[in-house]
PDB file of N, CA and C in Angstrom:
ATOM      1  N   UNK A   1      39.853  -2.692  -2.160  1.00  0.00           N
ATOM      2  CA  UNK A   1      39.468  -3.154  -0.853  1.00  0.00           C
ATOM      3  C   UNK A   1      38.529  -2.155  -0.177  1.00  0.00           C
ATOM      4  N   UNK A   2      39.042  -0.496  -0.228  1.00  0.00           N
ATOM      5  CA  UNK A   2      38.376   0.294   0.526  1.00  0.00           C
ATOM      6  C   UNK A   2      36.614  -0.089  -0.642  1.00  0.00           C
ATOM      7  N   UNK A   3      36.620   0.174  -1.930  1.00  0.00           N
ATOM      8  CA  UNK A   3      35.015   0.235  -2.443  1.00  0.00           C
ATOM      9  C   UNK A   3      34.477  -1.237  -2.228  1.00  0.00           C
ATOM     10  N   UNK A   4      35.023  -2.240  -1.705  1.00  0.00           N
ATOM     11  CA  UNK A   4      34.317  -3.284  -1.041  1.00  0.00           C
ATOM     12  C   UNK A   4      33.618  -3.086  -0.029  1.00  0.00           C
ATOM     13  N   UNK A   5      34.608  -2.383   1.170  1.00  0.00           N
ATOM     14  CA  UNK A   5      34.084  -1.659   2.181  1.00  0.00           C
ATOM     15  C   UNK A   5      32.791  -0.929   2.372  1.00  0.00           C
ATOM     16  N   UNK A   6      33.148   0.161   1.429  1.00  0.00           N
ATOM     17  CA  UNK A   6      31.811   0.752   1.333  1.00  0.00           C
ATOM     18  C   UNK A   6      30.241   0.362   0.694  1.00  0.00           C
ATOM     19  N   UNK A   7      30.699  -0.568   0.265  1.00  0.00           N
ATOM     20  CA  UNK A   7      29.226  -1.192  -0.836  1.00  0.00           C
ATOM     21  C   UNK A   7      28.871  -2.308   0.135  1.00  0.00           C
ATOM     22  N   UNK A   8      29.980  -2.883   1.521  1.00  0.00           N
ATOM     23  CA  UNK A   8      28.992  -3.729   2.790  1.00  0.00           C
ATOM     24  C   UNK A   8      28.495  -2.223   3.310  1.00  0.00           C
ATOM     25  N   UNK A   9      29.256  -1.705   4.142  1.00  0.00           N
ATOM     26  CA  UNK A   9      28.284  -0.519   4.647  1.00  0.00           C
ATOM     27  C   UNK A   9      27.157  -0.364   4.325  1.00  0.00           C
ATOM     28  N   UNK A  10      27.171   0.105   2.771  1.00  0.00           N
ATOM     29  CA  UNK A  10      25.754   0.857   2.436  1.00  0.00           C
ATOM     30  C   UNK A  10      24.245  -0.829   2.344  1.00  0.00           C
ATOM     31  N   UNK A  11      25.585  -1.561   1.811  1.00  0.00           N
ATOM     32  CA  UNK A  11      24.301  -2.896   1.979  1.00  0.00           C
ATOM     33  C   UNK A  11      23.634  -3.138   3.360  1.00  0.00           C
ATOM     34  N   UNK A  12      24.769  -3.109   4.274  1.00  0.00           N
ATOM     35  CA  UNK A  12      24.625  -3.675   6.245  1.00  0.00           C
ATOM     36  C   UNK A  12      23.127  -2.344   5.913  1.00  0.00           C
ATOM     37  N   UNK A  13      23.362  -1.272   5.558  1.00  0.00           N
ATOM     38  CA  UNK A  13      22.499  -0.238   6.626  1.00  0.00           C
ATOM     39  C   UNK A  13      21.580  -0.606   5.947  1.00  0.00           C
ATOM     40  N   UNK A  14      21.113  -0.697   4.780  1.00  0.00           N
ATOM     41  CA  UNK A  14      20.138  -0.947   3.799  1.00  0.00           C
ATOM     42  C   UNK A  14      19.338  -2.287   4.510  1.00  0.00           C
ATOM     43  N   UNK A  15      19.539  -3.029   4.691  1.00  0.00           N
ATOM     44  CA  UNK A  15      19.574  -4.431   5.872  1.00  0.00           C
ATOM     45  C   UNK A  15      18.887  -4.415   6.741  1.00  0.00           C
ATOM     46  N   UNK A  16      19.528  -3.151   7.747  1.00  0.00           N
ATOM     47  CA  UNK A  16      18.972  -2.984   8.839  1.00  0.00           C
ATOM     48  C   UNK A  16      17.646  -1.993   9.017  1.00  0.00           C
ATOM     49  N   UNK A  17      17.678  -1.175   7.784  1.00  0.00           N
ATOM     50  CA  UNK A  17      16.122  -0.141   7.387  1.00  0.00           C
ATOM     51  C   UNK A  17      15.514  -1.365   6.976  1.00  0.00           C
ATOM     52  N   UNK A  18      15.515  -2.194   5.973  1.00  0.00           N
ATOM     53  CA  UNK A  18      14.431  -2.867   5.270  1.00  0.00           C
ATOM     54  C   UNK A  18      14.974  -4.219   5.930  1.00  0.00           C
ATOM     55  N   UNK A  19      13.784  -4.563   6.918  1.00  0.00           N
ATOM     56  CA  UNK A  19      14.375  -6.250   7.347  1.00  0.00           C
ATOM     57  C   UNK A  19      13.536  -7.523   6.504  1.00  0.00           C
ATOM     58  N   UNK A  20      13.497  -6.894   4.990  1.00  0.00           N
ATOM     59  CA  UNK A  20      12.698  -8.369   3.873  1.00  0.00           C
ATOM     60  C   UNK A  20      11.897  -7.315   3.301  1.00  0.00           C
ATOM     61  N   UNK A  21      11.586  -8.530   2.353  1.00  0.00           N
ATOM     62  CA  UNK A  21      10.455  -8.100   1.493  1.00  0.00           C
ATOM     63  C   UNK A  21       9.598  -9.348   0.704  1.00  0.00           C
ATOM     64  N   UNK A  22       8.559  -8.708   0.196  1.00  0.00           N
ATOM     65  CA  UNK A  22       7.493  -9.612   0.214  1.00  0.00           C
ATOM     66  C   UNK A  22       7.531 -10.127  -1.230  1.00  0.00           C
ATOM     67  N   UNK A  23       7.284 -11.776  -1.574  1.00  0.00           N
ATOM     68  CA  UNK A  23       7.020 -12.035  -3.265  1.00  0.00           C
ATOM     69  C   UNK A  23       5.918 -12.445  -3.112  1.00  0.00           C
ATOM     70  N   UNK A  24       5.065 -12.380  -4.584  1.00  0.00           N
ATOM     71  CA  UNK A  24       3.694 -12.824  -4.827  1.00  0.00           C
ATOM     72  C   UNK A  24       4.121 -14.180  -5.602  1.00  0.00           C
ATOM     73  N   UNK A  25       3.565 -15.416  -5.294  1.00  0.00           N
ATOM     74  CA  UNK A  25       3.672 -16.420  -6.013  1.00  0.00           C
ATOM     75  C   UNK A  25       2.124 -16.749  -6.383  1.00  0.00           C
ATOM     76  N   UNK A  26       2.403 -17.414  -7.734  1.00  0.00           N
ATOM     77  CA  UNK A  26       0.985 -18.037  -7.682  1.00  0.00           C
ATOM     78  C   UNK A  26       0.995 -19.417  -8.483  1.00  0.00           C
ATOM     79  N   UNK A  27       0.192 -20.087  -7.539  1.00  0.00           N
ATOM     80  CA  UNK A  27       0.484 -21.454  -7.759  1.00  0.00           C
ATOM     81  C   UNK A  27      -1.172 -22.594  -7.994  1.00  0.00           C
ATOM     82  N   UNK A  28      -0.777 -23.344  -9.337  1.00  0.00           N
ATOM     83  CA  UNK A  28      -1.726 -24.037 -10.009  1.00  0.00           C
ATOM     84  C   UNK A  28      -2.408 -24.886  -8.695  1.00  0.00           C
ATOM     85  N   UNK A  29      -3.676 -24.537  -8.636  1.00  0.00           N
ATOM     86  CA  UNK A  29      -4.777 -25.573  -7.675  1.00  0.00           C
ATOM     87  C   UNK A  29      -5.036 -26.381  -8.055  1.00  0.00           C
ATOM     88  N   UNK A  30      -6.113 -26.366  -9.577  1.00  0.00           N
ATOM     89  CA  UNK A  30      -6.653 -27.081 -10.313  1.00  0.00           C
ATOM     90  C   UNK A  30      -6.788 -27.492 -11.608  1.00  0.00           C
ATOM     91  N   UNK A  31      -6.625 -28.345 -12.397  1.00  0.00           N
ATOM     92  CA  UNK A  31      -6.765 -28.171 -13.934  1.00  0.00           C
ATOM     93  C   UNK A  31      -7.237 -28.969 -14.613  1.00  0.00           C
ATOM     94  N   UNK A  32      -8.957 -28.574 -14.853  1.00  0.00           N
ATOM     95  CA  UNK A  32     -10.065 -29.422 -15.101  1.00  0.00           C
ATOM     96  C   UNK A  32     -10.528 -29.010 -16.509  1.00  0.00           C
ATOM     97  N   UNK A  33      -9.792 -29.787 -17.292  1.00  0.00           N
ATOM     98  CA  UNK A  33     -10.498 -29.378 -18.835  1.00  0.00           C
ATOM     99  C   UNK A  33     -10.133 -27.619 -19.189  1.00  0.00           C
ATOM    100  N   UNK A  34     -11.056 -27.065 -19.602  1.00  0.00           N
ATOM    101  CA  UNK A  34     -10.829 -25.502 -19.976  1.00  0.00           C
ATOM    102  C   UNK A  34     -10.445 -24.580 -18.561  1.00  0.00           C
ATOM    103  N   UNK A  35     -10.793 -25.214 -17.681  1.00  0.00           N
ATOM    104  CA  UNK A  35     -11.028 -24.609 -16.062  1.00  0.00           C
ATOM    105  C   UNK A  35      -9.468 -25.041 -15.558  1.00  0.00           C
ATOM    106  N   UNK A  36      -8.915 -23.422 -15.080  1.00  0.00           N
ATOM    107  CA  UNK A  36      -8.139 -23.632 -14.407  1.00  0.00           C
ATOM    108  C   UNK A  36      -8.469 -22.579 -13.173  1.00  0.00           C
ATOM    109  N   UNK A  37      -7.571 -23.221 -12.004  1.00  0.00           N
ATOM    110  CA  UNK A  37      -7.801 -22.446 -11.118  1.00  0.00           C
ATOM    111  C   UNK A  37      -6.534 -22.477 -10.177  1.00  0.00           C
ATOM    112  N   UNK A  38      -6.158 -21.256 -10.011  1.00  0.00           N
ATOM    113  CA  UNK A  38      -4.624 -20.622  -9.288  1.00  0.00           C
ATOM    114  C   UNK A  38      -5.283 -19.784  -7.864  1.00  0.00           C
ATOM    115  N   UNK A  39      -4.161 -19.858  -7.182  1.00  0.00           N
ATOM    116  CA  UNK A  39      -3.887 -19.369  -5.753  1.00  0.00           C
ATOM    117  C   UNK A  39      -2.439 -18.568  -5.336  1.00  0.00           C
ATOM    118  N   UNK A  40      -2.989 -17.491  -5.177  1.00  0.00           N
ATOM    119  CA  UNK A  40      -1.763 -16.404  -5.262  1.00  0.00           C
ATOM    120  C   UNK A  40      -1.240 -16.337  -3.590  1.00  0.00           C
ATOM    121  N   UNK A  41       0.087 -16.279  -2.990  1.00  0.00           N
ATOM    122  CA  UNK A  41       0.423 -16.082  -2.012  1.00  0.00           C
ATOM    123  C   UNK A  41       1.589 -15.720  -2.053  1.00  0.00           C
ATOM    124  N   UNK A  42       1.304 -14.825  -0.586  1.00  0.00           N
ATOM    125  CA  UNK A  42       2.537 -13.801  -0.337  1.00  0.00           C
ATOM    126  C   UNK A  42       3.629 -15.022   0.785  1.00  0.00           C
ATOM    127  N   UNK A  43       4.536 -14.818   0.123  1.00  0.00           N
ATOM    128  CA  UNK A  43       5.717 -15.136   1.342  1.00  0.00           C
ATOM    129  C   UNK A  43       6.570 -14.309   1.190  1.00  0.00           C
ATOM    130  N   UNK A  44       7.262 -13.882   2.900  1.00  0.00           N
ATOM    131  CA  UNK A  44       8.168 -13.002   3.486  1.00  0.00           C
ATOM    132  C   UNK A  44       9.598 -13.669   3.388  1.00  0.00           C
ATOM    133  N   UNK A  45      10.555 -12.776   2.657  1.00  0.00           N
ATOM    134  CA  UNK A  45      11.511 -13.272   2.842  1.00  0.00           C
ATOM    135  C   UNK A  45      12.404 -12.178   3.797  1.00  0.00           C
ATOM    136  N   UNK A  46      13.005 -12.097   4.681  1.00  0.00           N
ATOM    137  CA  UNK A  46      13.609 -11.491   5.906  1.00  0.00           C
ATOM    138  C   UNK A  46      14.708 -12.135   6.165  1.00  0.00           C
ATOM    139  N   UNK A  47      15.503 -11.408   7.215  1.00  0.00           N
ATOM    140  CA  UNK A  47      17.317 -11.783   7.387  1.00  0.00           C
ATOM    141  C   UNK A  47      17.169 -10.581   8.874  1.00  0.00           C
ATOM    142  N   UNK A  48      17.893 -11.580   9.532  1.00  0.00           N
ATOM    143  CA  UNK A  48      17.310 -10.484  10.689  1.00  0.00           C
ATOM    144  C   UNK A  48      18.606  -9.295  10.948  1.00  0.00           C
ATOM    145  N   UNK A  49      18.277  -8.783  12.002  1.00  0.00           N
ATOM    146  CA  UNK A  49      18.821  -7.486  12.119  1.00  0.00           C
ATOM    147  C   UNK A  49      20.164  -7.486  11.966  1.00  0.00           C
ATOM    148  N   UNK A  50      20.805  -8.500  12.900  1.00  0.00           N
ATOM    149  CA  UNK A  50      21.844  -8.533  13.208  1.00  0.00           C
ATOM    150  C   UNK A  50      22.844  -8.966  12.112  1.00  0.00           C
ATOM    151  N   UNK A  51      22.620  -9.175  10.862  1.00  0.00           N
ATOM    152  CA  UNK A  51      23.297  -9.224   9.732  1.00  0.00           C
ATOM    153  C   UNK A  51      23.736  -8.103   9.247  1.00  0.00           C
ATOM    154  N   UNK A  52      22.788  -7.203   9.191  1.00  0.00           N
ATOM    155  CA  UNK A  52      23.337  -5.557   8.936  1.00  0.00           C
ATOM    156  C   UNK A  52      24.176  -5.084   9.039  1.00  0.00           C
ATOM    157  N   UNK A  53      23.724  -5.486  10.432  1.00  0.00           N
ATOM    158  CA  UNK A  53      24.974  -4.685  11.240  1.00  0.00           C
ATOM    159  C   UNK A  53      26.364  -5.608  11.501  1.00  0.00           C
ATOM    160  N   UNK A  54      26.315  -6.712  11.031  1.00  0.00           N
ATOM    161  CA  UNK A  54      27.725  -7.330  10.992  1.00  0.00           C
ATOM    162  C   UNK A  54      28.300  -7.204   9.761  1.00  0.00           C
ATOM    163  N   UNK A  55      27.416  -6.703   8.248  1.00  0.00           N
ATOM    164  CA  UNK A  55      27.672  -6.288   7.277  1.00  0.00           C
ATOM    165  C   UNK A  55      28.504  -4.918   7.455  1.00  0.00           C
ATOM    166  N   UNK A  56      28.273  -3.804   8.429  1.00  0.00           N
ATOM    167  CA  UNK A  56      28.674  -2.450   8.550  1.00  0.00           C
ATOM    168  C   UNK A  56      29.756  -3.065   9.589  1.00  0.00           C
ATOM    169  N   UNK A  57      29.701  -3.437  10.135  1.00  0.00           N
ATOM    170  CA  UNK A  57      31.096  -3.835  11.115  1.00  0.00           C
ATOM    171  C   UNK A  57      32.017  -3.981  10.343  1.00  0.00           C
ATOM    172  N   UNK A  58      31.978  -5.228   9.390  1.00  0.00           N
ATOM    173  CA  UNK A  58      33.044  -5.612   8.435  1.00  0.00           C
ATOM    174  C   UNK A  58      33.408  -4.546   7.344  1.00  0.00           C
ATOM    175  N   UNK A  59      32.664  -4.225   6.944  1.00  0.00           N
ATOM    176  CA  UNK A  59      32.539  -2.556   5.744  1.00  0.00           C
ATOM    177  C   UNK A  59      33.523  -1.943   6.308  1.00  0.00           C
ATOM    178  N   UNK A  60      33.321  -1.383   7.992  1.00  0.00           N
ATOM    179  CA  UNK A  60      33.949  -0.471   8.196  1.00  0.00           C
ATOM    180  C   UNK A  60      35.022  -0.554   8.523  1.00  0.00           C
ATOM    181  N   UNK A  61      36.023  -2.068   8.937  1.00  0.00           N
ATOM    182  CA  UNK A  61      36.916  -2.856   8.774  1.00  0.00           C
ATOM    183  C   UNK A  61      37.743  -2.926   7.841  1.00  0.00           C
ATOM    184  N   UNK A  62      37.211  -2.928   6.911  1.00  0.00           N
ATOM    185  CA  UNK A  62      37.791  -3.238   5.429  1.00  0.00           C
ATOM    186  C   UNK A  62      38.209  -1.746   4.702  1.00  0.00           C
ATOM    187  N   UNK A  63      37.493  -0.556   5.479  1.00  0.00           N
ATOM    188  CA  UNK A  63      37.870   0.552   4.339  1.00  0.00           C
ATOM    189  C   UNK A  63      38.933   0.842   5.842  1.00  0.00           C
ATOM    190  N   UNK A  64      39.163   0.722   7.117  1.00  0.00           N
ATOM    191  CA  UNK A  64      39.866   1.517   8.141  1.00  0.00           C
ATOM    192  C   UNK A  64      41.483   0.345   7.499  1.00  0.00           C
ATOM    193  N   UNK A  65      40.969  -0.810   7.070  1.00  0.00           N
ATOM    194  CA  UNK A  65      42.420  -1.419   7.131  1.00  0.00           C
ATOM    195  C   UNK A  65      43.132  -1.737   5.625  1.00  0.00           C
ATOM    196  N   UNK A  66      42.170  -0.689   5.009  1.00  0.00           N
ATOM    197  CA  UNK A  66      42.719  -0.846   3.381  1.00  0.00           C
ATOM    198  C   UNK A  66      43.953  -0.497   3.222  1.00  0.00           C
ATOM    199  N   UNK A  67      44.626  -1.086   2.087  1.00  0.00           N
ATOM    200  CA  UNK A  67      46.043  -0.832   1.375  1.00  0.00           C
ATOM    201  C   UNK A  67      46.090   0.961   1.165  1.00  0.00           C
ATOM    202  N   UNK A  68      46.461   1.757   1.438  1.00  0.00           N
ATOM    203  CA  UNK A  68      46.883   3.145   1.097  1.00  0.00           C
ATOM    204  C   UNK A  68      47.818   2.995  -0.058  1.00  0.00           C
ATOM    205  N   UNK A  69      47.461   3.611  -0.917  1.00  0.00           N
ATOM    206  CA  UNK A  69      48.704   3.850  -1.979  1.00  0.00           C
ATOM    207  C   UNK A  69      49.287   4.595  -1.827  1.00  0.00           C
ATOM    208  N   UNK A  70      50.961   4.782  -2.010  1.00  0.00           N
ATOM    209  CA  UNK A  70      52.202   5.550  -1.585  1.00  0.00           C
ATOM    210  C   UNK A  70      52.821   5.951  -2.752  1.00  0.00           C
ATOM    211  N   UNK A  71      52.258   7.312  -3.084  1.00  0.00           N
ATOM    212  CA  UNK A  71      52.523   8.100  -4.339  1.00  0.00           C
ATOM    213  C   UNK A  71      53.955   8.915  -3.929  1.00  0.00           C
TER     214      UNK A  71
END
């Protein structure tokens, strides 16, 4: 439970430094005999802030209310 915890944490903060990132697609225009012709474009994929940080809320939830083992 607690290394669940910590792997939202480090994801939430990771989240909240990098809000997306960019893919290159490229996609068929035309296709005329030997002639082809493609069109490359960027789309943003993003998740906004406030996921992060509800990722580190819960993280830090999960390792404060973990099972303790009783050695």
């Amino acid at each position: 439970m607690k290394s669940i915890g910590f792997i939202l944490i480090i994801a939430g903060i990771l989240m909240m430094v990098f809000r997306g990132f960019s893919v290159t697609t490229e996609k068929e225009v035309a296709d005329i005999g030997p002639l082809e012709i493609n069109k490359k474009e960027n789309k943003w994929i993003g998740w906004p802030t406030y996921a992060g940080g509800a990722l580190v809320v819960v993280g830090i939830v999960m390792v404060v209310t973990g099972k303790r083992k009783t050695a």
